[in-house]
N, C-alpha and C. Protein backbone atom coordinates (compact mmCIF):
# COMPACT_ATOMS: atom_id res chain seq x y z
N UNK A 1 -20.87 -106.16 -145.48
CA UNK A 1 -20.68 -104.76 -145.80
C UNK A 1 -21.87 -103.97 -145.29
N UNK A 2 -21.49 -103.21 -144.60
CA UNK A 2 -22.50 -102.08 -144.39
C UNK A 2 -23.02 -100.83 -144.96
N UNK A 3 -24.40 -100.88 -145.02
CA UNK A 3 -24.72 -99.71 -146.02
C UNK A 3 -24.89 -98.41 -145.43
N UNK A 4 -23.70 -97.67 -146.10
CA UNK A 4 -23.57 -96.07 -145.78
C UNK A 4 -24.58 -95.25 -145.34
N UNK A 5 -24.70 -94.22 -145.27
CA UNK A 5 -25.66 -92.99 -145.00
C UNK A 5 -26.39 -92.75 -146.49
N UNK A 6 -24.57 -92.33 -147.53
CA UNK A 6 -25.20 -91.94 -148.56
C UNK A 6 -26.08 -92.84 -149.24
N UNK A 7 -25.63 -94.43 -149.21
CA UNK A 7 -26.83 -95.45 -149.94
C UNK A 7 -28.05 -95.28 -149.66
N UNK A 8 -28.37 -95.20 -147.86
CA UNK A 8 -29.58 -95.20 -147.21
C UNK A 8 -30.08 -93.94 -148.64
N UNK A 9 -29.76 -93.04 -148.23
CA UNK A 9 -30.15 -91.38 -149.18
C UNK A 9 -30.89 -91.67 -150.55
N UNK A 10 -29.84 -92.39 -150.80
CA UNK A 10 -29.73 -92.52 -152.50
C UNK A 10 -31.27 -93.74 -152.63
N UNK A 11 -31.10 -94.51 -151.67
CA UNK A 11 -32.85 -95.55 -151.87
C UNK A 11 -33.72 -94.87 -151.60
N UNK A 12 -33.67 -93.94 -150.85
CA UNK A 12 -34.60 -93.19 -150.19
C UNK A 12 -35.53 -92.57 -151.25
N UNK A 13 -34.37 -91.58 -152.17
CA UNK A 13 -34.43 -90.58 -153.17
C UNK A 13 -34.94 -91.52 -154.32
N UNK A 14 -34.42 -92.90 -154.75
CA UNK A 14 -34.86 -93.67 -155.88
C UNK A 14 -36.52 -94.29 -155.49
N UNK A 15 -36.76 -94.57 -154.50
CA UNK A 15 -37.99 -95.44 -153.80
C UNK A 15 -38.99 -94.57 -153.64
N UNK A 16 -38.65 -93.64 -152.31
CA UNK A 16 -39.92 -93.13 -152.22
C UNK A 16 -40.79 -92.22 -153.41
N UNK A 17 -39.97 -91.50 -154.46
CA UNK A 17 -40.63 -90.82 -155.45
C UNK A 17 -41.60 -91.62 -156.38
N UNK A 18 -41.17 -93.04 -156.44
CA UNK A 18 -42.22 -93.53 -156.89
C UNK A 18 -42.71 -94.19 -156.24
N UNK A 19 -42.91 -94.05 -154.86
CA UNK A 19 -43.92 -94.68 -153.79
C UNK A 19 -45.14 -93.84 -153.38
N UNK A 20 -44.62 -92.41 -153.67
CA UNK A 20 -45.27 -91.04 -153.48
C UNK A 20 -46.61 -90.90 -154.10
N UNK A 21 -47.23 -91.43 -154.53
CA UNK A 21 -48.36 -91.09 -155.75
C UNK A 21 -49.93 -90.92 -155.29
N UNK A 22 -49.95 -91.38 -154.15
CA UNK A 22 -51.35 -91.30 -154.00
C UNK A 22 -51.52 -89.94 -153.34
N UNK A 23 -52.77 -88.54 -153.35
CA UNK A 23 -52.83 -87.72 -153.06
C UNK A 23 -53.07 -87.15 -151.50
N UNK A 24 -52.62 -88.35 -150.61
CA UNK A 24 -52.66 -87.75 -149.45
C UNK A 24 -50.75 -87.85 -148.66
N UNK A 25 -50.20 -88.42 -149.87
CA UNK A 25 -49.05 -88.38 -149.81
C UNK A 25 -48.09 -86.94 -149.66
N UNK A 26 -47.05 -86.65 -148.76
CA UNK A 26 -46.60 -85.49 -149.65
C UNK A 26 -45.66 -85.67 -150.34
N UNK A 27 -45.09 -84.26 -150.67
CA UNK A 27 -44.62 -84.61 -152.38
C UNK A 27 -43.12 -85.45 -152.27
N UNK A 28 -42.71 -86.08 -153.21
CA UNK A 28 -41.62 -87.12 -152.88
C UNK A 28 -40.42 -86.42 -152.44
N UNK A 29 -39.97 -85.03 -152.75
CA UNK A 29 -38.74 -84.25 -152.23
C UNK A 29 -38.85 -84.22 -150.65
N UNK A 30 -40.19 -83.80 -150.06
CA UNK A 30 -40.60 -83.48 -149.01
C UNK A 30 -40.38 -84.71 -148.19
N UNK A 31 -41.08 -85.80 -148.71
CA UNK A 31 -41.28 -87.22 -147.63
C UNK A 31 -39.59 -87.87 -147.89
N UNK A 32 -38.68 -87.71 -148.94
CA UNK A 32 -37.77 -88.27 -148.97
C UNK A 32 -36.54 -87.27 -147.79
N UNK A 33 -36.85 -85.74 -147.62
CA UNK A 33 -36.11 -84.75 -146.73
C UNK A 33 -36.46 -85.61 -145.09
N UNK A 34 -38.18 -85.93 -145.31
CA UNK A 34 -38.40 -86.06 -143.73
C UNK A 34 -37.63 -87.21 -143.40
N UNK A 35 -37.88 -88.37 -144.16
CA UNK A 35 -37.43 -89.69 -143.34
C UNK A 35 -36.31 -89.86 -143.46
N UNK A 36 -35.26 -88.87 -144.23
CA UNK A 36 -33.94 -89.43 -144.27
C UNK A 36 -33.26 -88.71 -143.09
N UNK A 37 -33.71 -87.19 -142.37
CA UNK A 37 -33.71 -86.65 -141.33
C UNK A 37 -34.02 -87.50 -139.74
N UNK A 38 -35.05 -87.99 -140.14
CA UNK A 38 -35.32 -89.12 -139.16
C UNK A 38 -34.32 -90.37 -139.22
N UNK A 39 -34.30 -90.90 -140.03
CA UNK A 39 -33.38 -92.15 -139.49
C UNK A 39 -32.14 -91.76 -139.21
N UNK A 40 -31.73 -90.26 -140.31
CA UNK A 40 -30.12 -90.15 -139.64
C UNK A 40 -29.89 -89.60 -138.60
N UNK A 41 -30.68 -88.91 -138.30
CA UNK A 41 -30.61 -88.20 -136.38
C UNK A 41 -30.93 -89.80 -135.34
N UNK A 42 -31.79 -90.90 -135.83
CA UNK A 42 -31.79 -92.21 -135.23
C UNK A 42 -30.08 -92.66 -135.13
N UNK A 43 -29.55 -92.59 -136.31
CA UNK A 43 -28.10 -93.35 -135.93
C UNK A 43 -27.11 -93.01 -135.54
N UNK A 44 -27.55 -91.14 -135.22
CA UNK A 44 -27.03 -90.17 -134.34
C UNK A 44 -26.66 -90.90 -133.32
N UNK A 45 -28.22 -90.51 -132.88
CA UNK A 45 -27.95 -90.42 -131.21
C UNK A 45 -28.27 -92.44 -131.13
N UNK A 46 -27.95 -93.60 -131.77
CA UNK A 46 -28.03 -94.76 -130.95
C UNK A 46 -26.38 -95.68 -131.84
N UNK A 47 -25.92 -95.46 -130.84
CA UNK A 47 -24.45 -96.45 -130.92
C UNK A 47 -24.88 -97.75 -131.69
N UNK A 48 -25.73 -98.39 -130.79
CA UNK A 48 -25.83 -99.69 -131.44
C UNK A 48 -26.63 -99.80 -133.13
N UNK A 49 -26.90 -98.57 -133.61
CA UNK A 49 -27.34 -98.94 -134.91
C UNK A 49 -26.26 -98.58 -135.69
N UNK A 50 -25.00 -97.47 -135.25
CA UNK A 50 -23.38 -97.67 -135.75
C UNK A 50 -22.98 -98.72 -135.81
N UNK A 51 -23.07 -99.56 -134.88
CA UNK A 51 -22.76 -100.54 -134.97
C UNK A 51 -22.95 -101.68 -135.23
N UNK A 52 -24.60 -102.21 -135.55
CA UNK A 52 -25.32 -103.58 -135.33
C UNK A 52 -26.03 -103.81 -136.74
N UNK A 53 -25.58 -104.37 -137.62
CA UNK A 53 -26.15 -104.55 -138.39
C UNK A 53 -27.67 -105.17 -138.51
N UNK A 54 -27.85 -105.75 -137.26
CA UNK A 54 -29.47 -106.24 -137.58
C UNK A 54 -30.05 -104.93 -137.01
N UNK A 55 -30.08 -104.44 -135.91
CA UNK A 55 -30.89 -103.01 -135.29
C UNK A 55 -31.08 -102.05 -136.34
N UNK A 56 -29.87 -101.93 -137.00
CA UNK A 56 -30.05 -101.26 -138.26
C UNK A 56 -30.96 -101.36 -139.79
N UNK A 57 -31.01 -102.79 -139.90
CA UNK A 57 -31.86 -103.65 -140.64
C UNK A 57 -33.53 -103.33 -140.02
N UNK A 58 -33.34 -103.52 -138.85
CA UNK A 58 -34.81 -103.04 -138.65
C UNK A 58 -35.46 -101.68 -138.55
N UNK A 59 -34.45 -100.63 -138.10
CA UNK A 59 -34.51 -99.47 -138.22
C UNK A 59 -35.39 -99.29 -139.36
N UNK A 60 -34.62 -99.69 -140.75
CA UNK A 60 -34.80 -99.68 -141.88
C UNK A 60 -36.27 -99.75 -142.56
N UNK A 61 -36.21 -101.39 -141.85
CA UNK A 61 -37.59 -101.87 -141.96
C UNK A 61 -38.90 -101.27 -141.72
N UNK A 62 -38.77 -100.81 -140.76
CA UNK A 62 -39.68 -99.67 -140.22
C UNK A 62 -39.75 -98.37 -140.83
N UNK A 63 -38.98 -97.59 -140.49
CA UNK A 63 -39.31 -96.36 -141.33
C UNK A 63 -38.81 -95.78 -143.37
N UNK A 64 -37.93 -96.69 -143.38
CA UNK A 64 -37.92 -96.73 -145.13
C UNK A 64 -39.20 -97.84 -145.83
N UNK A 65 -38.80 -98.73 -145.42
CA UNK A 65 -39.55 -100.09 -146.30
C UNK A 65 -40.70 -99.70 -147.11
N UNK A 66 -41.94 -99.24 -145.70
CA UNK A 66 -43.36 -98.68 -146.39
C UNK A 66 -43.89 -98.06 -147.40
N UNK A 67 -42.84 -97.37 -147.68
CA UNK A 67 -42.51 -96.27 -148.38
C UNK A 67 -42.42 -96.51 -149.71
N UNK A 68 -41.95 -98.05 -149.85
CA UNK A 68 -41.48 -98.61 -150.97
C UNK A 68 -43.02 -99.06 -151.92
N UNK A 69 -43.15 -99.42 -153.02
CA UNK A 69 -44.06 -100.35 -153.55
C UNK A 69 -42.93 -101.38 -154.80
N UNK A 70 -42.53 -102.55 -153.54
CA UNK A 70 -41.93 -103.36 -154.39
C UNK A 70 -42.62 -104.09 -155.57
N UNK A 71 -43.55 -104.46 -155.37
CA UNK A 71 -44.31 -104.77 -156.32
C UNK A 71 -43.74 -104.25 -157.74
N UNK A 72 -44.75 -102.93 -157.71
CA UNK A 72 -44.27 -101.72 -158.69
C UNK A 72 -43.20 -101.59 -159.39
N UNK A 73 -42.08 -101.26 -158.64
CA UNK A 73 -40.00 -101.35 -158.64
C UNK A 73 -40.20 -102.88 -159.45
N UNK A 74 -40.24 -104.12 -158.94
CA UNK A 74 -39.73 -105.26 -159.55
C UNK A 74 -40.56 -105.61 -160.88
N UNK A 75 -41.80 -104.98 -161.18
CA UNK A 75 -42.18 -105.07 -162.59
C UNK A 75 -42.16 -104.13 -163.56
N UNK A 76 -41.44 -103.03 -163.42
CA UNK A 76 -40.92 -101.60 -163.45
C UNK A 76 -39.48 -102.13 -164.48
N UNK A 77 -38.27 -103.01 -164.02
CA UNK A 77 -37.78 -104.00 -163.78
C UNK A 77 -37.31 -104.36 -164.53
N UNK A 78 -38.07 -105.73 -164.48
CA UNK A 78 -38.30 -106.68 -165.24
C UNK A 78 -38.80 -106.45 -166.43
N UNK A 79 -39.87 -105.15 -166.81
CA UNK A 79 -40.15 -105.07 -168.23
C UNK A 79 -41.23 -106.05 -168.70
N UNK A 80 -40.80 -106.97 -169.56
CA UNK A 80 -41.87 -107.42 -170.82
C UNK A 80 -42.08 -108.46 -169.63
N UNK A 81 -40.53 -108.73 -169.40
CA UNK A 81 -40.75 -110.32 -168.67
C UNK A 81 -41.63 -110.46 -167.53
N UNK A 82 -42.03 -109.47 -167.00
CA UNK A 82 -43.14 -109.26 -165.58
C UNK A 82 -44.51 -110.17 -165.80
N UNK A 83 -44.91 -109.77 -167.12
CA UNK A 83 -46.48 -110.22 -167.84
C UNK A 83 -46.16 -111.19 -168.13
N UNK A 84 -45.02 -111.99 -168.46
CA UNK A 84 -44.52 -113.53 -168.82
C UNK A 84 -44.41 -114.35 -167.69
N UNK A 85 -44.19 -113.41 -166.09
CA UNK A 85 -44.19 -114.24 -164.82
C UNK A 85 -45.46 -114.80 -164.44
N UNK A 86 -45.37 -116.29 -163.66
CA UNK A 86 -46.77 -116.53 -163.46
C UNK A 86 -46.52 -116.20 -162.14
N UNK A 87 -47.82 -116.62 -161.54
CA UNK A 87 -48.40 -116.15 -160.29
C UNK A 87 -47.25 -116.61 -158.68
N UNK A 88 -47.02 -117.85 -159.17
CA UNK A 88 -45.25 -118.88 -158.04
C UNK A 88 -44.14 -117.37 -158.52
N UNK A 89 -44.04 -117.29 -159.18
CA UNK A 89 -42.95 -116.31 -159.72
C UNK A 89 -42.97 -115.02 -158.88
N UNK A 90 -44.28 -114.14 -159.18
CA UNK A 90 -44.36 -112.79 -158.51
C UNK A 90 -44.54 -113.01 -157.14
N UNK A 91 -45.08 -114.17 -156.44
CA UNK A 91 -45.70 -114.30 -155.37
C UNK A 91 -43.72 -114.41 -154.87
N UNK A 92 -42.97 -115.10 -155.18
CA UNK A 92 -42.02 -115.26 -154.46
C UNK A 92 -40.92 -113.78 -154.71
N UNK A 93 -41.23 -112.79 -155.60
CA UNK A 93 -40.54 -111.77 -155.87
C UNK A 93 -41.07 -111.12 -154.64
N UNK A 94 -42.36 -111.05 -154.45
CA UNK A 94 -43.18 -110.54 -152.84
C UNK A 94 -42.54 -111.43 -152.12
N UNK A 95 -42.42 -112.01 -151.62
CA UNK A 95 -41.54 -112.58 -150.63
C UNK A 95 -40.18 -111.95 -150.36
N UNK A 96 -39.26 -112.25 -151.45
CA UNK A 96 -38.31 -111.73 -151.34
C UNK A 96 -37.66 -110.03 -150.93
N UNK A 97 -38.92 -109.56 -151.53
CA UNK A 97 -38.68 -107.89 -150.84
C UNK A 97 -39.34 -107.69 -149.32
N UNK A 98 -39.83 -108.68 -148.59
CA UNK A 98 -40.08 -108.47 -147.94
C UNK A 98 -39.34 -109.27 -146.91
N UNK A 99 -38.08 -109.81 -147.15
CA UNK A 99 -37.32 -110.07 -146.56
C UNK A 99 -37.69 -111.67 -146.26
């Protein structure tokens, strides 16, 4: 299954606002307008990311991902159980968001 425009949007809008925090950042409405402008004028104008699910995957990778602090999101989460994970545990939750 391929993920829509609106999903891309909707991670965009959930992720970057709380990726946003440090003060040389701009503000999360702003950085979530720019990059979702950018990747969707990217799948504009390139056929093969209509079409290619990995080109698209990397697209992704590149200009959403950074943006993210998985870390943050997966103990955000998880809740109580985060401080109950040991170190094999979080280390492979980092793994996993990072593909």
């Amino acid at each position: 299954m391929r993920p829509s425009i609106g999903t891309l949007v909707f991670l965009l809008a959930a992720g970057l606002s709380a990726a946003a925090r440090a003060d040389d950042m701009p503000m999360p409405d702003v950085l979530v307008k720019t990059v979702t402008l950018e990747v969707v004028d990217l799948i504009a104008r390139d056929a093969e990311l209509k079409a290619g699910r990995e080109k698209l995957a990397q697209l992704i990778d590149e200009k959403v991902l950074p943006h993210f602090d998985f870390m943050a999101m997966t103990a955000h989460v998880a809740g109580p159980s985060w401080k109950k994970a040991d170190a094999e545990q979080k280390s492979a939750s980092r793994r996993s968001s990072a593909r």
